[in-house]
Protein backbone atom coordinates (compact mmCIF):
# COMPACT_ATOMS: atom_id res chain seq x y z
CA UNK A 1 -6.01 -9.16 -1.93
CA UNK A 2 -6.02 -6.27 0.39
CA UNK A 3 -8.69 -6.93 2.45
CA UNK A 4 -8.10 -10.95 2.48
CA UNK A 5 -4.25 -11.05 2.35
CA UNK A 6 -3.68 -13.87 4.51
CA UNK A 7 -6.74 -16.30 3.41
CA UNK A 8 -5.07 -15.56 -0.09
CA UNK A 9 -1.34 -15.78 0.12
CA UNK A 10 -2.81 -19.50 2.08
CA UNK A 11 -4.54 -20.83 -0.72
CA UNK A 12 -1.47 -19.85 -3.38
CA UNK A 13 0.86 -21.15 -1.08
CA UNK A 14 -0.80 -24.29 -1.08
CA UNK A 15 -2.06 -24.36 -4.99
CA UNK A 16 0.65 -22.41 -6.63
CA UNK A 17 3.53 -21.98 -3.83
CA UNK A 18 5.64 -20.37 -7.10
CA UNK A 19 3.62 -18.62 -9.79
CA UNK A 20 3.74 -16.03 -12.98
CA UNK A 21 1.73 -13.45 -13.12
CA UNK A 22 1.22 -11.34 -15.79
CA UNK A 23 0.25 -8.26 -13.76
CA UNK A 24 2.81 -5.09 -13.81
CA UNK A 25 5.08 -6.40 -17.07
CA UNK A 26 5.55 -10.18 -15.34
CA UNK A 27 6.99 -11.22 -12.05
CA UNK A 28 7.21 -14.49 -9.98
CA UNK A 29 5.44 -15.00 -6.75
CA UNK A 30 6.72 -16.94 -3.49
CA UNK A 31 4.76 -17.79 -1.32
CA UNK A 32 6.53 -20.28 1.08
CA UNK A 33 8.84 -20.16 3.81
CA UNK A 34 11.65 -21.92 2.68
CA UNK A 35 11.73 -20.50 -0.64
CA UNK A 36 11.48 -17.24 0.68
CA UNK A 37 14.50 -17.69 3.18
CA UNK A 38 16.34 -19.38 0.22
CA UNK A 39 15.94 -15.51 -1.54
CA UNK A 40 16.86 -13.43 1.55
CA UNK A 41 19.69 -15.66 1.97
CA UNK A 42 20.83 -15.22 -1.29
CA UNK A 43 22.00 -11.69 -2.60
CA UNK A 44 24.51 -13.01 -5.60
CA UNK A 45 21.34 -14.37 -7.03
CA UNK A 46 18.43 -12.34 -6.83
CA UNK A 47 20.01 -8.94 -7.09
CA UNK A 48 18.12 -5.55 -4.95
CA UNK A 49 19.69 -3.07 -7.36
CA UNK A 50 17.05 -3.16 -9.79
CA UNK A 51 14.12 -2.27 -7.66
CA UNK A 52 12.49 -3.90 -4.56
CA UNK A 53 8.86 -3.47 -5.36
CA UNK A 54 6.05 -4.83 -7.62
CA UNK A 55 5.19 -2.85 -9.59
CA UNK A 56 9.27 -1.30 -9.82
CA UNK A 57 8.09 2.56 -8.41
CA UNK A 58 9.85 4.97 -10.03
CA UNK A 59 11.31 7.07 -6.64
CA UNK A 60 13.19 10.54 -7.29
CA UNK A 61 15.61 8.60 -4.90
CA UNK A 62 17.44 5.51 -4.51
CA UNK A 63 16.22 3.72 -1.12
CA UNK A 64 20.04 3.11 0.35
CA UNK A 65 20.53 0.42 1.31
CA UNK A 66 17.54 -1.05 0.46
CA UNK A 67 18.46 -0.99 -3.36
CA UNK A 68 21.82 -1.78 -2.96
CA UNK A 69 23.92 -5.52 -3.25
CA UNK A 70 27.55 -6.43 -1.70
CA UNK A 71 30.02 -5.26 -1.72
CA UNK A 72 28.60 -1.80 -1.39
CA UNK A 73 25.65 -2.45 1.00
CA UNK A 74 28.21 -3.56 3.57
CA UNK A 75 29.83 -0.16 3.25
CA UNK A 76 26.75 1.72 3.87
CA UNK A 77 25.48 -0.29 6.44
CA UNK A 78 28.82 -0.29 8.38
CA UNK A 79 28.21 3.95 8.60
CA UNK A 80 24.73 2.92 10.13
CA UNK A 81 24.76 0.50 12.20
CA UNK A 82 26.57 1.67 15.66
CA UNK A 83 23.75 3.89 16.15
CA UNK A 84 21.43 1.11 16.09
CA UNK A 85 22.48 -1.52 18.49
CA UNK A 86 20.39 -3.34 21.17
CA UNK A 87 22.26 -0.83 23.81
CA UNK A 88 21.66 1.93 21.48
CA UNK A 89 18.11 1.19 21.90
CA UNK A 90 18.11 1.17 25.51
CA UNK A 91 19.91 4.11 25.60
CA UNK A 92 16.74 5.83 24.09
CA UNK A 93 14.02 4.07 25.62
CA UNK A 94 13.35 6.61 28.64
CA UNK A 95 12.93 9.08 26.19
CA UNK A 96 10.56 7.18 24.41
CA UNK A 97 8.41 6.60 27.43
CA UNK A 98 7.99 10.25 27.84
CA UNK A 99 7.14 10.86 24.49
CA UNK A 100 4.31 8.23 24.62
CA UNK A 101 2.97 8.97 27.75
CA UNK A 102 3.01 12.93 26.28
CA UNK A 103 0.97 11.57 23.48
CA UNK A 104 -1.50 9.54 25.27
CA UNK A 105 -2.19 12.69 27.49
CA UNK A 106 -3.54 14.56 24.57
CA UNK A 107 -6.39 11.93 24.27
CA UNK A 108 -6.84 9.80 27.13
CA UNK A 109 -9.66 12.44 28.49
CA UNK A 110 -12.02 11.54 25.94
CA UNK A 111 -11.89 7.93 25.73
CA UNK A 112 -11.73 7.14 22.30
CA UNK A 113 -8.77 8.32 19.74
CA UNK A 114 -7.09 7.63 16.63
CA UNK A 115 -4.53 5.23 17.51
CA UNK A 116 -2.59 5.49 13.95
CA UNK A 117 -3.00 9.26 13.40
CA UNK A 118 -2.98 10.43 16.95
CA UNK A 119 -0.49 8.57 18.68
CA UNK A 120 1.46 5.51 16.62
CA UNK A 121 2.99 7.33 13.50
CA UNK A 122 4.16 10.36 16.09
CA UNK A 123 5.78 8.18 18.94
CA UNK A 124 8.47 6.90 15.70
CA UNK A 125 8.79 10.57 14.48
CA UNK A 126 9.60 12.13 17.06
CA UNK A 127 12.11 9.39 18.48
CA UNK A 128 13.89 9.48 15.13
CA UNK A 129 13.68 13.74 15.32
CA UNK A 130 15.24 13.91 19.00
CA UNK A 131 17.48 11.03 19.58
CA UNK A 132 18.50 9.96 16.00
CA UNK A 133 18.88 12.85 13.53
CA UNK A 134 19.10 15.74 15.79
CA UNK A 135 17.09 17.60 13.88
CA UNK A 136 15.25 20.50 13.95
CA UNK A 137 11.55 19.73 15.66
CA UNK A 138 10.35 22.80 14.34
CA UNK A 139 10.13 20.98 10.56
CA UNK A 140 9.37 17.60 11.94
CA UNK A 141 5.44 17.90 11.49
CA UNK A 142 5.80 18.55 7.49
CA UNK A 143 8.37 16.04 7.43
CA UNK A 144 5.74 13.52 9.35
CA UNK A 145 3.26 14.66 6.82
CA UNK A 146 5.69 14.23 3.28
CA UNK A 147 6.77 10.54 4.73
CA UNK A 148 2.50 9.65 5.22
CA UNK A 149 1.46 10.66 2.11
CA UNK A 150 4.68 9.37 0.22
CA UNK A 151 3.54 5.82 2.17
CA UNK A 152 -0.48 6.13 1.28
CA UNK A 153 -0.08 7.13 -1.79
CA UNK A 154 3.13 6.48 -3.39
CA UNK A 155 1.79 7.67 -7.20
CA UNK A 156 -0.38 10.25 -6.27
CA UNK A 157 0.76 13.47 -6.99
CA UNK A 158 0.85 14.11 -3.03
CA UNK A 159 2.82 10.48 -2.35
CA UNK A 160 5.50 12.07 -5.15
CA UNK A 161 5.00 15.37 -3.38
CA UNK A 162 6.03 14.18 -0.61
CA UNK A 163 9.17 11.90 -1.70
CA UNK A 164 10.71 15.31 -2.82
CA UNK A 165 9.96 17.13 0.26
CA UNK A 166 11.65 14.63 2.25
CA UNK A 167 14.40 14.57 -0.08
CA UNK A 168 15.20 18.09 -0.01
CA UNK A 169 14.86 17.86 3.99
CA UNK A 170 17.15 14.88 4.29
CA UNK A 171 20.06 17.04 1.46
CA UNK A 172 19.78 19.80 3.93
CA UNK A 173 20.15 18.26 7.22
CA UNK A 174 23.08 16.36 5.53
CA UNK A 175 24.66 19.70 4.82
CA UNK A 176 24.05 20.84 7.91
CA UNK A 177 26.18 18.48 9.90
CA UNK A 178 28.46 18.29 6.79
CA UNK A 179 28.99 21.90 8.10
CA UNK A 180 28.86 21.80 12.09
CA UNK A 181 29.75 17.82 12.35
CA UNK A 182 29.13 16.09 15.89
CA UNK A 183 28.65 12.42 16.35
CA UNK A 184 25.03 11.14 15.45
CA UNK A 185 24.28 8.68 12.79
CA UNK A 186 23.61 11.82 10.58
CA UNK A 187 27.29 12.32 10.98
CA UNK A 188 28.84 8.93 10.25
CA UNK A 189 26.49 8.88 6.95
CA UNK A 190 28.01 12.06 5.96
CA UNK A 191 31.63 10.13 6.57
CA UNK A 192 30.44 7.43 5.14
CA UNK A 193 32.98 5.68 2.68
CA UNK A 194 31.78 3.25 -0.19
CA UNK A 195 34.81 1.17 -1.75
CA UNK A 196 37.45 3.98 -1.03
CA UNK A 197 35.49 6.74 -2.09
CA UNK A 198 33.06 9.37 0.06
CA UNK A 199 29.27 8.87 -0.61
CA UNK A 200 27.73 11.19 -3.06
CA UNK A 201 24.95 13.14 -2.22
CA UNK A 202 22.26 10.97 -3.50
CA UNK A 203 23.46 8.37 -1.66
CA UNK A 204 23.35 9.86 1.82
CA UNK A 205 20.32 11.27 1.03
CA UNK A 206 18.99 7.58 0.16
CA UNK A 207 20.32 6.61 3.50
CA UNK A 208 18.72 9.15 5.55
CA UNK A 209 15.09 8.89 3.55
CA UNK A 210 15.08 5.16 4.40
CA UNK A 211 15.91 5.50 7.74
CA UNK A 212 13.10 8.39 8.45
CA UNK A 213 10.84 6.21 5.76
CA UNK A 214 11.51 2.75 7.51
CA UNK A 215 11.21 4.06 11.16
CA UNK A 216 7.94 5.86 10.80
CA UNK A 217 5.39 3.99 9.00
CA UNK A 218 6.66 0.47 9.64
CA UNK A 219 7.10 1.16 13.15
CA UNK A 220 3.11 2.50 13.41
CA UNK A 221 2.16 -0.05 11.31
CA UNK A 222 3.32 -2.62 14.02
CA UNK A 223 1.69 -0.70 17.17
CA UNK A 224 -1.72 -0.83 15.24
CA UNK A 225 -1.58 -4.14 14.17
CA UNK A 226 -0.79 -4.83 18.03
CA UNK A 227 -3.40 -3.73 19.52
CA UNK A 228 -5.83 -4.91 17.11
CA UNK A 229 -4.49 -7.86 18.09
CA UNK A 230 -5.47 -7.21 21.63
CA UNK A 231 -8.50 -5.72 21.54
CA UNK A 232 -9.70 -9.10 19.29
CA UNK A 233 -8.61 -10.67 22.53
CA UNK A 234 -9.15 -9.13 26.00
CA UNK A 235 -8.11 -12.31 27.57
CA UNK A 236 -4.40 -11.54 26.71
CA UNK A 237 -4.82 -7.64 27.12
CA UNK A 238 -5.78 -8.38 30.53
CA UNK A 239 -2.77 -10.70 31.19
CA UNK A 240 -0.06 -8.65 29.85
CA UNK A 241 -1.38 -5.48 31.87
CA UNK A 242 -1.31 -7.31 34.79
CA UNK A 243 2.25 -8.81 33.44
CA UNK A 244 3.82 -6.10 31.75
CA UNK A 245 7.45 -8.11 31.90
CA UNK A 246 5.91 -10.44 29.24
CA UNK A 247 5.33 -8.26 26.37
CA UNK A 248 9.08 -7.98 25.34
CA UNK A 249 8.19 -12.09 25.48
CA UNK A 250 5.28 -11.73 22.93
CA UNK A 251 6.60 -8.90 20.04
CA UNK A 252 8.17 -11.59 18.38
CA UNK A 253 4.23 -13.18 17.78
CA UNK A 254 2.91 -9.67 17.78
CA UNK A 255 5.07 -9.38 14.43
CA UNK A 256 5.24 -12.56 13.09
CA UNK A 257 1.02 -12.44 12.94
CA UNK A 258 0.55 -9.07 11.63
CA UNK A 259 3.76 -7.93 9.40
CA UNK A 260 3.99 -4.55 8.95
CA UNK A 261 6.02 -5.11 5.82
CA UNK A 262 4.18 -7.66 3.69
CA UNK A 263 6.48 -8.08 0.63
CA UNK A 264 9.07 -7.32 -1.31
CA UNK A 265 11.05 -8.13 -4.67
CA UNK A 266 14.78 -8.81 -5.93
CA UNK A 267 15.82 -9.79 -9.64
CA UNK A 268 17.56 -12.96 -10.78
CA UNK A 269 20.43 -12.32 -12.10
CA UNK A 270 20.62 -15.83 -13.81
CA UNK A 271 18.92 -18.85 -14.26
CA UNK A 272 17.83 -21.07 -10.95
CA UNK A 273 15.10 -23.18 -9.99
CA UNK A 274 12.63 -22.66 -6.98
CA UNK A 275 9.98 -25.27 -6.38
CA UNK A 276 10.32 -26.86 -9.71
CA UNK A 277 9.53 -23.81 -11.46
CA UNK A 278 12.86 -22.07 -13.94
CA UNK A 279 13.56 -18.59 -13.42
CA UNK A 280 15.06 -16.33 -15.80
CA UNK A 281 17.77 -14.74 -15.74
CA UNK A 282 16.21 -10.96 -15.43
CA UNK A 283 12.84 -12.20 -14.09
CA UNK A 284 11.38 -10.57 -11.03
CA UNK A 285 10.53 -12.27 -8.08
CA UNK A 286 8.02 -10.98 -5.42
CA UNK A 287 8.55 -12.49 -1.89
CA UNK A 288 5.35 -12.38 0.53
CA UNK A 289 6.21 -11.73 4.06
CA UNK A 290 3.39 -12.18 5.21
CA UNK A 291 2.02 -15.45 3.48
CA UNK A 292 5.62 -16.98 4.96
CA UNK A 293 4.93 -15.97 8.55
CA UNK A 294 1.86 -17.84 8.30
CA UNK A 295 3.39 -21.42 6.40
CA UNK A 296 2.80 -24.17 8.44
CA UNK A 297 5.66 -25.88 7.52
CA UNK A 298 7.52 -23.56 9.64
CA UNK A 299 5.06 -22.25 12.28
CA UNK A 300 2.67 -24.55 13.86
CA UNK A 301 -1.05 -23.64 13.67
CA UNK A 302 -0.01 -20.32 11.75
CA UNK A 303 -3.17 -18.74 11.80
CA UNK A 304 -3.56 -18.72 15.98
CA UNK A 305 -2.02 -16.12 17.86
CA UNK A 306 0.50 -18.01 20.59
CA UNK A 307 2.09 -14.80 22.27
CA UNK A 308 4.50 -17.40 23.76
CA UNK A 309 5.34 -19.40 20.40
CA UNK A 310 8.96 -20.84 20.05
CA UNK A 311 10.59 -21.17 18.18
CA UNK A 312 9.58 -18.03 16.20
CA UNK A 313 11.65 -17.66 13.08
CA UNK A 314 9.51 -14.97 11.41
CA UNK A 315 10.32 -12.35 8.70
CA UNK A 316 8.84 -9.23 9.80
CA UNK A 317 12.30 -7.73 9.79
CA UNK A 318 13.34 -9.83 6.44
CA UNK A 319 16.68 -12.05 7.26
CA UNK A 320 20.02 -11.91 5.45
CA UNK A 321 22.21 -9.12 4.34
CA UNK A 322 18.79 -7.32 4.15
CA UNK A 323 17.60 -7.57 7.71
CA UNK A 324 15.90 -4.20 9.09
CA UNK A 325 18.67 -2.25 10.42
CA UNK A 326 16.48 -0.57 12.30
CA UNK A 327 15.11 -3.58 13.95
CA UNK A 328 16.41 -2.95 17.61
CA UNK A 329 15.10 0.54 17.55
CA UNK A 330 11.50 -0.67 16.24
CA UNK A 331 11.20 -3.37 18.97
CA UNK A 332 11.76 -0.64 21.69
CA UNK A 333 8.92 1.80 20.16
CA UNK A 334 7.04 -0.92 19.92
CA UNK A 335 7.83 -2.56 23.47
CA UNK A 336 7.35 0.81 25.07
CA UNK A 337 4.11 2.29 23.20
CA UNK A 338 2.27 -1.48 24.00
CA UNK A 339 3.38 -1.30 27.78
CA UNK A 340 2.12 2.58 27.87
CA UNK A 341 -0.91 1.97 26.47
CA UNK A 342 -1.78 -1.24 28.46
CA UNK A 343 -0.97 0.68 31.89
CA UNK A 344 -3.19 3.87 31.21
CA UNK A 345 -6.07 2.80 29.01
CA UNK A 346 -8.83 -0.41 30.08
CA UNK A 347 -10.96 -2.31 28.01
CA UNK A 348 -9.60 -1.11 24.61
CA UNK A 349 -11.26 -1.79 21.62
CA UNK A 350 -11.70 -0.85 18.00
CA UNK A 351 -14.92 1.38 17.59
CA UNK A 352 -14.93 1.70 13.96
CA UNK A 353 -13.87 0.80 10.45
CA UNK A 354 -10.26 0.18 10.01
CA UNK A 355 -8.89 2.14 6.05
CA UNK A 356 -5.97 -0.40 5.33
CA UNK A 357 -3.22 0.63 2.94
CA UNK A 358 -1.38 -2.22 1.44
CA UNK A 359 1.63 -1.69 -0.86
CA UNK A 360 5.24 -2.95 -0.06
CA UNK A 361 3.64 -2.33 3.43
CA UNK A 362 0.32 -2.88 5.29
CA UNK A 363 -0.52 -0.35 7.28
CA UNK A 364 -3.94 1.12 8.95
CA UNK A 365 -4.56 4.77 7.69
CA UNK A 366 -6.62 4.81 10.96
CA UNK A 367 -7.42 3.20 13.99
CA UNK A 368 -10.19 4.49 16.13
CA UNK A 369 -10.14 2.86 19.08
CA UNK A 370 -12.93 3.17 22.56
CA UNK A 371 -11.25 2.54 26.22
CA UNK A 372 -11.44 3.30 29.52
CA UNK A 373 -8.73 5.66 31.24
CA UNK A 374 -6.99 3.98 34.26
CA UNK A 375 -5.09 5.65 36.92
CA UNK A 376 -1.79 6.69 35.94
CA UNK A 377 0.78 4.80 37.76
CA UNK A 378 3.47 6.94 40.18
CA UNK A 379 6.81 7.25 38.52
């Protein structure tokens, strides 16, 4: 399903909307809008506590919280979520304009570059590094590298690798600030209370991995998709470079089209019905992102791009209790890296075959790319 995902998740949405599948010990598969937003909506139901993925990947940590349900999740997320408001987004977006421009300085000479490895999955790194964690750049590059191959290759012996490095770094930048607190979102983690008691260590650590986890490879994921979105239509790269004001306007379509999360899974914990079919108490349920963003039933000729589409109720960023936290922060990288790219590069286009990864995400393991280098505007 990889490399047809969306022609797919269309015909199973329209054949078999809600069907068992015997793959990976038995799980349900949605495939529809509404049924989809009936799940998100719906935490007492269909539980996240007893994994999120299909098949159930046996982490060395718990993804908090991700993998967590009410009342707790509201504790954890409460520690979190200051540091990621609209205005705490703004707040970093000159920042992230410097970085990105940095970045496109190291390639825009030679006219052609790897958009995912040289540019995407380092403008979220290093935002997350600087203005986020406060921590120190000097391990940032083998942290980059342990969250990659942790998202490639989850059961490799490198993906697993990986998961531990990052959970050693995140357990010792915790103690860091547990030892010289100040007031990032490292700090309120470390604070952070769940049901009158302090978080354990596992916990933070789960907090911290799936913020550095979430805002990396999601966040490239996104900017790739983008622009292959744009160079498969010049017409609109050469209206939003001449418009730059409307891109804000069109990441809503950018991510609705493309998802850089494509599915995810929660458990029932008890018997309901979802387009006719039972579910068991215990069964698992697999929810596809991206065959809802595409349901005509909700969006209107689902399979054209309309960078001006509204209303646009889609669930790149999932909806409930469950909705990205980090959601503000990714639409600024995202906002920023498109309107960078658009002003100093002309023409671009993929030159070359695209390696997609498809797990829980979809994501582009490259993304060569050809263009032509345009004048950098005056500051």
């Amino acid at each position: 399903m990889r490399d047809h995902l969306y022609e797919e998740t269309a015909r199973l949405r329209t054949e078999s909307p809600v069907v068992w599948t015997e793959a990976h010990g038995g799980y349900w598969v949605l495939t529809r809008y509404a049924d989809i937003h009936r799940v998100l909506q719906d935490p007492e139901t269909f539980t996240s506590t007893q994994g999120v993925t299909v098949p159930y990947l046996e982490a060395p940590m718990k993804a908090v919280p991700f993998e967590s349900d009410p009342p707790e999740h509201r504790d954890y997320r409460r520690s979190m979520n200051p540091y990621l408001t609209p205005e705490a987004a703004r707040r970093m977006e000159d920042d992230t304009r410097v970085v990105v421009d940095a970045l496109i300085d190291r390639f825009i000479g030679k006219g052609r570059c790897d958009l995912a490895g040289e540019f995407a999955q380092h403008v979220s790194t290093t935002i997350l590094f600087r203005n986020l964690l406060g921590a120190d750049e000097s391990e940032m590059e083998a942290c980059h590298e342990a969250v990659m191959k942790y998202a490639y290759e989850p059961t490799s012996s490198a993906g697993i690798e990986g998961a531990i490095y990052l959970m050693q770094f995140c357990y010792q930048l915790a103690q860091a600030h547990r030892a010289e607190p100040g007031d990032m979102i490292v700090d309120s983690i470390v604070r952070c209370d769940v049901q009158g008691r302090p978080a354990d260590d596992l916990e933070m650590v789960g907090m911290l991995a799936i913020l550095i986890f979430g805002g990396v490879e999601t966040t490239a994921n996104a900017t790739c998709a983008a622009v292959k979105v744009l160079s498969d239509r010049p017409e609109l790269q050469r209206e939003l470079r001449e418009n730059p004001e409307r891109i804000a306007r069109a990441l809503d379509e950018f991510l609705r089209f493309d998802p850089p999360l494509v599915g995810l899974a929660r458990r029932a914990t008890r018997d309901v019905e979802i387009g006719g079919q039972l579910i068991r108490k215990g069964d698992a349920v697999y929810y596809s992102i991206a065959a809802a963003n595409r349901d005509p039933a909700e969006f209107p000729d689902p399979d054209n791009f309309d960078p001006w589409r509204n209303p646009n109720r889609h669930l790149a960023f999932s909806a409930g209790i469950h909705r990205c936290a980090g959601s503000n922060l990714a639409r600024m990288m995202l906002k920023v890296s498109l309107e960078q790219l658009l002003a100093r590069l002309d023409d671009i286009v993929i030159d070359g075959e695209i390696d997609y990864v498809q797990a829980a995400s979809r994501g582009m393991r490259n993304c060569p790319i050809r263009f032509r280098a345009r004048e950098r505007a005056s500051a």
